[in-house]
N, C-alpha and C. Protein backbone atom coordinates (compact mmCIF):
# COMPACT_ATOMS: atom_id res chain seq x y z
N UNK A 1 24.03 60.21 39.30
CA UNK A 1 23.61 59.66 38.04
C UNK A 1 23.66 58.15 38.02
N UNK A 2 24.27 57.43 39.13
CA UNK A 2 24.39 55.88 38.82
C UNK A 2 25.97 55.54 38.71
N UNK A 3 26.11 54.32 39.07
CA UNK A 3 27.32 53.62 38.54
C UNK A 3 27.19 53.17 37.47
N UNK A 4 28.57 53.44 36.75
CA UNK A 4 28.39 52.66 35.36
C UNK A 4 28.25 50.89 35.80
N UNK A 5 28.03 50.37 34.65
CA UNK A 5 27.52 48.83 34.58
C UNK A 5 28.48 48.41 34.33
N UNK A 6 29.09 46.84 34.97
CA UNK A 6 30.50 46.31 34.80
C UNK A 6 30.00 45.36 33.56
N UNK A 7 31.35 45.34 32.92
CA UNK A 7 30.80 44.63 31.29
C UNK A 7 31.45 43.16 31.64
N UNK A 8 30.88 42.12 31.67
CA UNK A 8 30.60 41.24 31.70
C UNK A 8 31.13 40.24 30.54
N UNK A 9 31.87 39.34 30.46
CA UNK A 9 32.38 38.62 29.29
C UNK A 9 31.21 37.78 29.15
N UNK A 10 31.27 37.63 28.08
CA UNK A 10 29.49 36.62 27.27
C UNK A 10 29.66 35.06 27.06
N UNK A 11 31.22 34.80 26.98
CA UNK A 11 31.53 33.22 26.65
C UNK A 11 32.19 32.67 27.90
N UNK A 12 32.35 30.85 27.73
CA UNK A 12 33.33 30.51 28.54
C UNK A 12 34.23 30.04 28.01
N UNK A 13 35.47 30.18 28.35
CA UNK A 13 36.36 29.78 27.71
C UNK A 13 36.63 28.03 27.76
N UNK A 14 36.93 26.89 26.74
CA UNK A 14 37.21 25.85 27.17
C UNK A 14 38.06 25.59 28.53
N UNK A 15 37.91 24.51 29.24
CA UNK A 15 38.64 24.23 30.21
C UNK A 15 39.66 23.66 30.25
N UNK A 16 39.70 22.86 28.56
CA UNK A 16 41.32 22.68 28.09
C UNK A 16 41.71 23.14 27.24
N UNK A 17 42.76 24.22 27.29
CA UNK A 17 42.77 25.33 26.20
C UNK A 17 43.29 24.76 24.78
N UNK A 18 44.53 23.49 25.32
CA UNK A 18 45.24 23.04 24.19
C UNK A 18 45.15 22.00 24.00
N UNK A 19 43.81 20.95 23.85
CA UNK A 19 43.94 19.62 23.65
C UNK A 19 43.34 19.76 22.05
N UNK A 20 44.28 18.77 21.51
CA UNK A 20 43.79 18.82 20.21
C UNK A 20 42.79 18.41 19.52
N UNK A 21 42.06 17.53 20.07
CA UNK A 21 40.77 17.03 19.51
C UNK A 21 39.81 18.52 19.35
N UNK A 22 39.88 18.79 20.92
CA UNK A 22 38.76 19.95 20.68
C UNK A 22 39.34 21.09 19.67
N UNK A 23 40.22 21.69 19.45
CA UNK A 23 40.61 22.30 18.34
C UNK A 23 40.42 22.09 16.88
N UNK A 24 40.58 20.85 16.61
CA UNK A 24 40.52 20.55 15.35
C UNK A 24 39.07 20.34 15.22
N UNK A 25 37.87 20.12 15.91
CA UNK A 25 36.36 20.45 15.95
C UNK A 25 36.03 21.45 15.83
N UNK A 26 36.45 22.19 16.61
CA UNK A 26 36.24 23.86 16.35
C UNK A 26 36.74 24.38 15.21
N UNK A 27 38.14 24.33 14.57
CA UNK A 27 38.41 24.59 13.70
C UNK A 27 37.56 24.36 12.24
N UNK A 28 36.88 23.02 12.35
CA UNK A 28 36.31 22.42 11.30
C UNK A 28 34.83 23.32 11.57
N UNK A 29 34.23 23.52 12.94
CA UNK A 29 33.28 23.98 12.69
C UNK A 29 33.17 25.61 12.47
N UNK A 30 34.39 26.07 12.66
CA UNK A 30 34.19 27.18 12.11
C UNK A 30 34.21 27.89 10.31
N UNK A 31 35.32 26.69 9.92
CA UNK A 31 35.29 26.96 8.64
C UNK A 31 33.67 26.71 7.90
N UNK A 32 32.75 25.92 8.46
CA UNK A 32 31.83 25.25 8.21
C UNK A 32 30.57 26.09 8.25
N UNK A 33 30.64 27.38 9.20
CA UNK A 33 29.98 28.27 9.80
C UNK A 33 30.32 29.49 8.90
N UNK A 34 31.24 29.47 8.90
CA UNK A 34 32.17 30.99 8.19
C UNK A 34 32.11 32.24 9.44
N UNK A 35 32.63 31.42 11.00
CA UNK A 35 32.88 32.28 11.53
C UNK A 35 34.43 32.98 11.61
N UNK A 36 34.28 33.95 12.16
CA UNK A 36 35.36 35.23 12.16
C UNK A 36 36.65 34.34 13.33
N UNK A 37 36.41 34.05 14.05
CA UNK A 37 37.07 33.89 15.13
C UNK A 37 36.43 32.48 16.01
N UNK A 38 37.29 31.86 16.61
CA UNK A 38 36.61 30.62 17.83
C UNK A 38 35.43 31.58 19.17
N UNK A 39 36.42 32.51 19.85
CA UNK A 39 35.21 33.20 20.18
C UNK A 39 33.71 33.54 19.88
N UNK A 40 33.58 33.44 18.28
CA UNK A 40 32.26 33.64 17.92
C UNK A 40 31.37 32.32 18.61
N UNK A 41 31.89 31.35 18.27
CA UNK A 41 32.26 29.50 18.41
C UNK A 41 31.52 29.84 19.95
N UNK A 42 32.30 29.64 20.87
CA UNK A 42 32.53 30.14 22.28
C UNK A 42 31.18 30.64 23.41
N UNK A 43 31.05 32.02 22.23
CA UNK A 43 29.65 32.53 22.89
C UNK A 43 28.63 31.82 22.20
N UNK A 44 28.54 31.37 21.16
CA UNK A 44 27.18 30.84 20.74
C UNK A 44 27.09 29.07 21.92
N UNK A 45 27.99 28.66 22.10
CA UNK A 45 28.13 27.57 23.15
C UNK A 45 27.28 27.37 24.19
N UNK A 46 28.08 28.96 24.82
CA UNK A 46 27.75 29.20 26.10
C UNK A 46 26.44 29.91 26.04
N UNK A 47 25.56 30.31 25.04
CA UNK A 47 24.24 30.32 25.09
C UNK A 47 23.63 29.68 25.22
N UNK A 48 24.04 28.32 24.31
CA UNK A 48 23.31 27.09 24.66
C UNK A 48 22.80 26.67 25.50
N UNK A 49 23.88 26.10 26.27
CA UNK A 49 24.20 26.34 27.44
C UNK A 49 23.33 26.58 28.59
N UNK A 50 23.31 27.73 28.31
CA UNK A 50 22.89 28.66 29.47
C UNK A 50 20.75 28.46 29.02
N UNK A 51 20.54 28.45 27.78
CA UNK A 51 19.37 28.11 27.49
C UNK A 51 18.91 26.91 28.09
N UNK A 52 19.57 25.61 27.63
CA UNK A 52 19.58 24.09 28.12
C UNK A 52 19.38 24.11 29.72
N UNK A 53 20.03 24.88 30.95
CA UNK A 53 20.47 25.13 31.82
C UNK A 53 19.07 25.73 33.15
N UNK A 54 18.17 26.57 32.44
CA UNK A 54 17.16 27.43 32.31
C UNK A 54 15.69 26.38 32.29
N UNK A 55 16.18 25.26 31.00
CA UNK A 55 14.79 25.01 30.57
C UNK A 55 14.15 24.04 31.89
């Protein structure tokens, strides 16, 4: 029948997990967004990203 498909994480995680500038950006842009979580933050990034990357 096939191998199942390996699931794949969709975001990247920052490369500095705890510097505060970038936190307090994110933070602001999430309240700003009315997202759920930084992850939401995260993957919409790394779409960018990956669009910008492509073109």
């Amino acid at each position: 029948m096939g191998d199942p498909k390996r699931i794949r994480r969709k975001f990247d995680k920052p490369k500095t997990m705890w510097s505060k500038d970038r936190i307090e950006t994110e933070h602001a842009l999430k309240e700003k967004y009315g997202l759920k979580n930084l992850r939401e933050l995260w993957q919409a990034t790394t779409e960018v990203s990956r669009i910008r990357r492509n073109v």
